[in-house]
Each structure stands twice: as structure tokens, then as C-alpha cells.
PDB file of N, CA and C in Angstrom:
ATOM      1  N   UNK A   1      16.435 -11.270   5.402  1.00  0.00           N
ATOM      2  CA  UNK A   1      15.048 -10.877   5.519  1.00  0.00           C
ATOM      3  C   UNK A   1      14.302 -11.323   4.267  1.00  0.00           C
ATOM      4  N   UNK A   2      13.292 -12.115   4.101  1.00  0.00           N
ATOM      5  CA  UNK A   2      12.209 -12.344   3.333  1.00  0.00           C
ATOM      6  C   UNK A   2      11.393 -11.140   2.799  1.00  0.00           C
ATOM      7  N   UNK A   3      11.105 -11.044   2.067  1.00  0.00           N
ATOM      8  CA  UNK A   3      10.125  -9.564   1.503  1.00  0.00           C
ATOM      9  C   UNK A   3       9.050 -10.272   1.265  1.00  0.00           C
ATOM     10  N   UNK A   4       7.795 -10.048   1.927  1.00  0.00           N
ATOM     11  CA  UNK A   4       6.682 -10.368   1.778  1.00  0.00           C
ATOM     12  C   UNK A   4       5.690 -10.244   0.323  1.00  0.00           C
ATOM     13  N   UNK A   5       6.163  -8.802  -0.122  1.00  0.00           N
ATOM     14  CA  UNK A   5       5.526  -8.506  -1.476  1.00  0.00           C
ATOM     15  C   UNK A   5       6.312  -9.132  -2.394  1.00  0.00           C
ATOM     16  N   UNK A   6       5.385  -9.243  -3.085  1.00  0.00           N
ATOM     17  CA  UNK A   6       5.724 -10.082  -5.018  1.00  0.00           C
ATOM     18  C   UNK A   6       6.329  -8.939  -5.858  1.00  0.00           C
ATOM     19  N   UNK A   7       7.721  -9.041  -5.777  1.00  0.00           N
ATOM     20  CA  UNK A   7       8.171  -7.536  -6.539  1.00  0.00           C
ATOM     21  C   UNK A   7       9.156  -8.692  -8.032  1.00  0.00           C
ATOM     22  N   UNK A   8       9.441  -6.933  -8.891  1.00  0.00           N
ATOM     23  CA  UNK A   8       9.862  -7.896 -10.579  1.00  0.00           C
ATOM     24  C   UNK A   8       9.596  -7.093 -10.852  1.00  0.00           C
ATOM     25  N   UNK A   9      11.374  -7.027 -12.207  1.00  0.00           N
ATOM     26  CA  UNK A   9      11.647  -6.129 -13.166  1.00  0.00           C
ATOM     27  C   UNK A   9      11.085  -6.041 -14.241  1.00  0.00           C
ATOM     28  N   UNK A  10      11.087  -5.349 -14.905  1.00  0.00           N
ATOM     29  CA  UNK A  10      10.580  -5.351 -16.345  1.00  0.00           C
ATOM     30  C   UNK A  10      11.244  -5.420 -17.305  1.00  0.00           C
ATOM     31  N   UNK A  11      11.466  -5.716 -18.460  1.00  0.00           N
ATOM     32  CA  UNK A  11      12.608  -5.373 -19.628  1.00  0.00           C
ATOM     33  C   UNK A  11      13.053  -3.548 -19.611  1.00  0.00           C
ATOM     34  N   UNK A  12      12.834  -3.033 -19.339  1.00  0.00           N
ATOM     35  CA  UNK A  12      13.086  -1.391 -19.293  1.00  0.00           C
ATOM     36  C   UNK A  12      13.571  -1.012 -18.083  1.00  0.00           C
ATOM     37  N   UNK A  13      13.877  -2.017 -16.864  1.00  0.00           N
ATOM     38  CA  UNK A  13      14.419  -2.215 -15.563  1.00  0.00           C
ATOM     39  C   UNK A  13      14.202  -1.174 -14.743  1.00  0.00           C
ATOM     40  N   UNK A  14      12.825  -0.995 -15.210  1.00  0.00           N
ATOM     41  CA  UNK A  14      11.344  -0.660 -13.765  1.00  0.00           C
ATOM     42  C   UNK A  14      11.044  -1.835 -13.217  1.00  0.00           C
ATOM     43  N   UNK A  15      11.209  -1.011 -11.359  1.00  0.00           N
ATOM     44  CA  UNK A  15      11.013  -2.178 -10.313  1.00  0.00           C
ATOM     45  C   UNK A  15       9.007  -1.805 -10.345  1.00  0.00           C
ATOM     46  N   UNK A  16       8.367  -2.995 -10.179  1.00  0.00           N
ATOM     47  CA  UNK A  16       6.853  -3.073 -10.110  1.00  0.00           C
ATOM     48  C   UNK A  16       6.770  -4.366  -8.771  1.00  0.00           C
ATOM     49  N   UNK A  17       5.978  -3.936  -7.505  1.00  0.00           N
ATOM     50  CA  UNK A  17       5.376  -4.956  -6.816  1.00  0.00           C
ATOM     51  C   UNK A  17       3.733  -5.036  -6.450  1.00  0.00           C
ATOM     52  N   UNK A  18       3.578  -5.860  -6.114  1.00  0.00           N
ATOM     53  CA  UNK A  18       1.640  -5.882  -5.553  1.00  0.00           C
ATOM     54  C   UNK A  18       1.739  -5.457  -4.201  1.00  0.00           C
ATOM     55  N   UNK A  19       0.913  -4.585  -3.753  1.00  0.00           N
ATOM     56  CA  UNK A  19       1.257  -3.580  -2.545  1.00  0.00           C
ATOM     57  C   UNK A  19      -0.609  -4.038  -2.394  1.00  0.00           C
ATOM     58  N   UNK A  20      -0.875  -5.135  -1.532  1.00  0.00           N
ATOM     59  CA  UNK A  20      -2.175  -5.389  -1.239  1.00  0.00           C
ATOM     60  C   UNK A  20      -2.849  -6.072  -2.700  1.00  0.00           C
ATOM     61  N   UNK A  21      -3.539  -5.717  -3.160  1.00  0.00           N
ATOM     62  CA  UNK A  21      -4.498  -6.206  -3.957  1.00  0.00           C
ATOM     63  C   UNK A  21      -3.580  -5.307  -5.839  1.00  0.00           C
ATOM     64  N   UNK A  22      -3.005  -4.203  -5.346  1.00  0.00           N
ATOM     65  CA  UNK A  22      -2.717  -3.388  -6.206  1.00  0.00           C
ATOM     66  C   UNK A  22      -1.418  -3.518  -7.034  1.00  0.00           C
ATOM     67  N   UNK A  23      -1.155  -3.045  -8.442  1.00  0.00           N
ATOM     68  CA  UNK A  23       0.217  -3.773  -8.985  1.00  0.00           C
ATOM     69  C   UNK A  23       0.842  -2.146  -9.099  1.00  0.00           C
ATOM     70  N   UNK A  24       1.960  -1.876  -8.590  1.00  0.00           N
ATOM     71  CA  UNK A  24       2.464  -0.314  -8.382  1.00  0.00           C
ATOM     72  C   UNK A  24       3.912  -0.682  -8.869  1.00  0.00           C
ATOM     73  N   UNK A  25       3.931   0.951  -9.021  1.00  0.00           N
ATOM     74  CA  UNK A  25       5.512   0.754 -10.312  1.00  0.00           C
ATOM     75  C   UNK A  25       6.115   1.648  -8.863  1.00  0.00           C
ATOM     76  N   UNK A  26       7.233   1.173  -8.619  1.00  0.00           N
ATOM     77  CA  UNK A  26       8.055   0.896  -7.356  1.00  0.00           C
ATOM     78  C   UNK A  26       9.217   2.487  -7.663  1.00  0.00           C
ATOM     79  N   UNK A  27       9.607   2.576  -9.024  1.00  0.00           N
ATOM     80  CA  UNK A  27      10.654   3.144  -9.640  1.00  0.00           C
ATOM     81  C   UNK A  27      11.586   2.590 -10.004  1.00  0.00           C
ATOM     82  N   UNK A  28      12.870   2.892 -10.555  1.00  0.00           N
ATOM     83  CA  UNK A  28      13.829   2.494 -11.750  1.00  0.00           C
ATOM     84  C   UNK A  28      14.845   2.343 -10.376  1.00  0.00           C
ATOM     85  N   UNK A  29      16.212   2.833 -10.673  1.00  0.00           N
ATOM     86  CA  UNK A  29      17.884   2.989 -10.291  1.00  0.00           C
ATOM     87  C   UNK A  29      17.506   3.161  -8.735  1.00  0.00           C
ATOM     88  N   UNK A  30      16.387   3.977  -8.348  1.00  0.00           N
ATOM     89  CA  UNK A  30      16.178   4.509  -7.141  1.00  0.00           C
ATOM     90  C   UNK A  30      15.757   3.625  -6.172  1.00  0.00           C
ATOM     91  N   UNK A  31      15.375   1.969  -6.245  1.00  0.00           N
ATOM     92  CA  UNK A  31      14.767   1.226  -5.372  1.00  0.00           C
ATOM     93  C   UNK A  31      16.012   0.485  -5.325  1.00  0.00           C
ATOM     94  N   UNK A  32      16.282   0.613  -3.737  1.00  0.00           N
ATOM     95  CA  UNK A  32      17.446  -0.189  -3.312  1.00  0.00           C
ATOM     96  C   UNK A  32      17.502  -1.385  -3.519  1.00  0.00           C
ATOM     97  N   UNK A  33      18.274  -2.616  -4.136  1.00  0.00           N
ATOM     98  CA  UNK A  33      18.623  -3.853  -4.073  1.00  0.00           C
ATOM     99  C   UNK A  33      19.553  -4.305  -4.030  1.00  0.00           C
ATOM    100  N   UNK A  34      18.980  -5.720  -2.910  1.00  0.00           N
ATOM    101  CA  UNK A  34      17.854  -6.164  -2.554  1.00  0.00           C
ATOM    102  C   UNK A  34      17.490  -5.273  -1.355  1.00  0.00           C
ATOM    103  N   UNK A  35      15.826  -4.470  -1.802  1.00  0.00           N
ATOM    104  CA  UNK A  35      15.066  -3.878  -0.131  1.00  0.00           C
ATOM    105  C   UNK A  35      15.337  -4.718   1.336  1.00  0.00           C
ATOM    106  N   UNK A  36      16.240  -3.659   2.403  1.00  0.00           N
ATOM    107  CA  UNK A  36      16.816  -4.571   3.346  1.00  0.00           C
ATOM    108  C   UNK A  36      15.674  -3.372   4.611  1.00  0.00           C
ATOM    109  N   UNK A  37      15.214  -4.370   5.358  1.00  0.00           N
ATOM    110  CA  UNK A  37      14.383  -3.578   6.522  1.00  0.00           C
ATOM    111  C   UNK A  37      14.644  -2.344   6.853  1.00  0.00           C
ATOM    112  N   UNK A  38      13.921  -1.257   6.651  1.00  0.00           N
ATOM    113  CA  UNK A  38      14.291   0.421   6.831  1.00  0.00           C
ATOM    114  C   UNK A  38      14.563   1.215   5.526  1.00  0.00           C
ATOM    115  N   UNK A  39      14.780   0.753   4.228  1.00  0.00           N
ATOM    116  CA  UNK A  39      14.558   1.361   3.498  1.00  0.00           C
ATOM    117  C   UNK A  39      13.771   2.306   3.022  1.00  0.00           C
ATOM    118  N   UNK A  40      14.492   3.405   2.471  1.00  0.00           N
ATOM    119  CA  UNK A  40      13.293   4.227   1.455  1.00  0.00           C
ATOM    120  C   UNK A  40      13.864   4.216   0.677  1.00  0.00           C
ATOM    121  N   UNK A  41      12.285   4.976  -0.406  1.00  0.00           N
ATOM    122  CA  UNK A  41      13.026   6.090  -1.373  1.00  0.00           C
ATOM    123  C   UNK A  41      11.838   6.393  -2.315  1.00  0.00           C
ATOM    124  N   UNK A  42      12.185   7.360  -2.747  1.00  0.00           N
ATOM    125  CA  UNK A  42      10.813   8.243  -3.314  1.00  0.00           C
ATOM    126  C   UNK A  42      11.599   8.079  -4.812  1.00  0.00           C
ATOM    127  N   UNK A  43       9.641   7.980  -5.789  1.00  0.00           N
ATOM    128  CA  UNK A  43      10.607   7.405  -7.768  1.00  0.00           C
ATOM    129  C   UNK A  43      10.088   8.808  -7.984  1.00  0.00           C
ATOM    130  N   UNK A  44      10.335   8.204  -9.250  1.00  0.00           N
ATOM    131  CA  UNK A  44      10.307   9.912 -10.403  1.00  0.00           C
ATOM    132  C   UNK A  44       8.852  10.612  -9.498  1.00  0.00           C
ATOM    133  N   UNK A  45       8.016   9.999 -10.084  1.00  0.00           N
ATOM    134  CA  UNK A  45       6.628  10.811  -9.731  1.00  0.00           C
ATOM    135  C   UNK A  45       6.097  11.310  -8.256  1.00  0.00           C
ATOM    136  N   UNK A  46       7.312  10.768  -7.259  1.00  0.00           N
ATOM    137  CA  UNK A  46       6.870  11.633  -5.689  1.00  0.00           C
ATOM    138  C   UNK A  46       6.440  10.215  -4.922  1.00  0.00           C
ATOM    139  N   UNK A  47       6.364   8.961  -5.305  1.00  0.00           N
ATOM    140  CA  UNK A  47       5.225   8.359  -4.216  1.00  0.00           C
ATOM    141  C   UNK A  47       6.480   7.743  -3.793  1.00  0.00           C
ATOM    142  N   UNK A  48       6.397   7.447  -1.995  1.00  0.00           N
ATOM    143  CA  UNK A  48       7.509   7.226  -1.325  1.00  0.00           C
ATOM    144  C   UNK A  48       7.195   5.723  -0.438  1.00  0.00           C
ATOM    145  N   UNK A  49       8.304   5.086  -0.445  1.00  0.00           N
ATOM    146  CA  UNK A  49       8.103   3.789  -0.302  1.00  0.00           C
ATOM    147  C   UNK A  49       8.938   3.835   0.869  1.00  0.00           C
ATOM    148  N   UNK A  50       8.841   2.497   1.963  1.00  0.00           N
ATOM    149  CA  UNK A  50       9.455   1.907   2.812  1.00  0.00           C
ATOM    150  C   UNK A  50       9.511   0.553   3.360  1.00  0.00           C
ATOM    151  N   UNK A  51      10.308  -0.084   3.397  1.00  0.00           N
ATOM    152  CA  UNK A  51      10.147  -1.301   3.986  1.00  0.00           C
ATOM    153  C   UNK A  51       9.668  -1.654   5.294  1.00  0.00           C
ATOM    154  N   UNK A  52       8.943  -2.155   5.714  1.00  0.00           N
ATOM    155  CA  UNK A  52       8.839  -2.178   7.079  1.00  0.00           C
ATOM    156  C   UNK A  52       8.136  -3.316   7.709  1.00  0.00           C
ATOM    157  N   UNK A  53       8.574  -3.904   8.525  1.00  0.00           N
ATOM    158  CA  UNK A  53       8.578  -5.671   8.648  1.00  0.00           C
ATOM    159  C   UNK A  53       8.345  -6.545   7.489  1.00  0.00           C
ATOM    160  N   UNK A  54       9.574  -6.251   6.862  1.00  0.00           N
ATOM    161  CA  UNK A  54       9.594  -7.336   5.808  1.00  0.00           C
ATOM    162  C   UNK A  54       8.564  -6.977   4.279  1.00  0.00           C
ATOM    163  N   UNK A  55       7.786  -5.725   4.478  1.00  0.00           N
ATOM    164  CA  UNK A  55       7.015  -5.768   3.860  1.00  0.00           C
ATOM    165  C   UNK A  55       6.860  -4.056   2.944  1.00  0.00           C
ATOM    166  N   UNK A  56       6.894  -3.815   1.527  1.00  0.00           N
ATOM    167  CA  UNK A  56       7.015  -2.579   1.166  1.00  0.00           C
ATOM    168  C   UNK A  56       5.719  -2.210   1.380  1.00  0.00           C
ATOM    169  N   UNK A  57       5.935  -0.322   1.872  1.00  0.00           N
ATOM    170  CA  UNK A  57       4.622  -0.206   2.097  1.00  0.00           C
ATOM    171  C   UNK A  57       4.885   1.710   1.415  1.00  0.00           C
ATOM    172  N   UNK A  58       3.969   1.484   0.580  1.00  0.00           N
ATOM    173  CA  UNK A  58       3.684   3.293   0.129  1.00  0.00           C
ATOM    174  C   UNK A  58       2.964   4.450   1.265  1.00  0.00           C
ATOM    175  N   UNK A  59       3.655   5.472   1.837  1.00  0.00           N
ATOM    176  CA  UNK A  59       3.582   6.243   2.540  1.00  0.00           C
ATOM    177  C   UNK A  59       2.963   7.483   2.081  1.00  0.00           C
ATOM    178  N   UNK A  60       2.796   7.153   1.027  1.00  0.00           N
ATOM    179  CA  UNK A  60       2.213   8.667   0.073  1.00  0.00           C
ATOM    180  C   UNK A  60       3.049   9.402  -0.737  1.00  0.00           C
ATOM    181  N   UNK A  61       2.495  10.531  -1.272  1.00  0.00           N
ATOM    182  CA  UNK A  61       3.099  11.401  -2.293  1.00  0.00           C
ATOM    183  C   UNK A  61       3.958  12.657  -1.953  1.00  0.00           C
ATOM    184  N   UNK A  62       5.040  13.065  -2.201  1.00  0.00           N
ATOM    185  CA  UNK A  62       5.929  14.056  -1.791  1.00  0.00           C
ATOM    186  C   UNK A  62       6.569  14.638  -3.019  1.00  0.00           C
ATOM    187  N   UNK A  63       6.555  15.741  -3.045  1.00  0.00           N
ATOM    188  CA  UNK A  63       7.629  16.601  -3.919  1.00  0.00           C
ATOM    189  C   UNK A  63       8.314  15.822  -4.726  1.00  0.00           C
ATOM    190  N   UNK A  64       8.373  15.394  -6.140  1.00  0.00           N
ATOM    191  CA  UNK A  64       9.022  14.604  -6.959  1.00  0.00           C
ATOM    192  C   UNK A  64      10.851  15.028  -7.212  1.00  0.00           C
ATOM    193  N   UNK A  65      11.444  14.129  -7.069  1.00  0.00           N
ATOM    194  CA  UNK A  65      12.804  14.387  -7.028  1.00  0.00           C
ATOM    195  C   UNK A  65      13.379  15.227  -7.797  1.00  0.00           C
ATOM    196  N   UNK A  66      14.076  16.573  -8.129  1.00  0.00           N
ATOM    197  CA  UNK A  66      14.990  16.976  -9.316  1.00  0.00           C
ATOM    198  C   UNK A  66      15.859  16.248 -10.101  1.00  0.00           C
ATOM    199  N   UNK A  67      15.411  16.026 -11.017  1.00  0.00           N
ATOM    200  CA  UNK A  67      15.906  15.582 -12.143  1.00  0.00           C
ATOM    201  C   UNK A  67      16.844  16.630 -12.616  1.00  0.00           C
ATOM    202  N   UNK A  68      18.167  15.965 -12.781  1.00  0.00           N
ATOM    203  CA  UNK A  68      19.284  16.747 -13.470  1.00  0.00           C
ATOM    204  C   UNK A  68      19.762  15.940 -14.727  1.00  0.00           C
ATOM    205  N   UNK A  69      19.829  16.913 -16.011  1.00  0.00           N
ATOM    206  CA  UNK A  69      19.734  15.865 -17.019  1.00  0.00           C
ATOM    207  C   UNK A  69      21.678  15.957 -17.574  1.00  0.00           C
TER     208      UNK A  69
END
């Protein structure tokens, strides 16, 4: 599967892609790779992502994950 969005790590190995016009921080350990059709997963701050035809798409904000340190 091709991924339509322009996604890329950072030196601190935060995933970041352009989601339309917009440059969004994707999350760290928690974004599956490589995103295979049907994916999720929600980053630190709650906003929840999915793949869906080829293409990541943000679904909105949910309850931010527990962090266990």
C-alpha cells in the first residue's frame, strides 16, 4: 500500500505528517510502522489517527493514554 500523506521522523523520533494543508505531530513508539490500511492509534495528547484508503486521517480527540512511568 502507498500512503498518500508526506509523513517523517524527526531527530527525537517523533512521527510528523501533512494531513491536508496542515503539518501534525502523528506521535512517537505509538504510530505503527510502516501504517498498513486499518490502522490506529491515539499519541500522548488524545488525538486519534487512522489509516484509511491509503491515507492518514485524524478522527479527533479522546482521553489521552495512561502513562506509566
Amino acid at each position: 500500500m502507498e500512503l498518500k500523506n508526506k509523513i517523517w521522523m524527526n531527530g527525537s523520533l517523533e512521527w510528523f505528517a501533512y494531513i491536508g494543508e496542515d503539518e501534525v505531530f502523528l506521535g512517537s513508539r505509538e504510530v505503527p510502522f510502516p501504517p498498513e490500511e486499518g490502522d490506529e492509534w491515539v499519541n500522548q495528547f488524545g488525538d486519534h489517527f487512522q489509516v484509511v484508503e491509503g491515507e492518514i486521517r485524524h478522527l479527533g480527540r479522546v482521553e489521552p493514554p495512561e502513562r506509566h512511568w
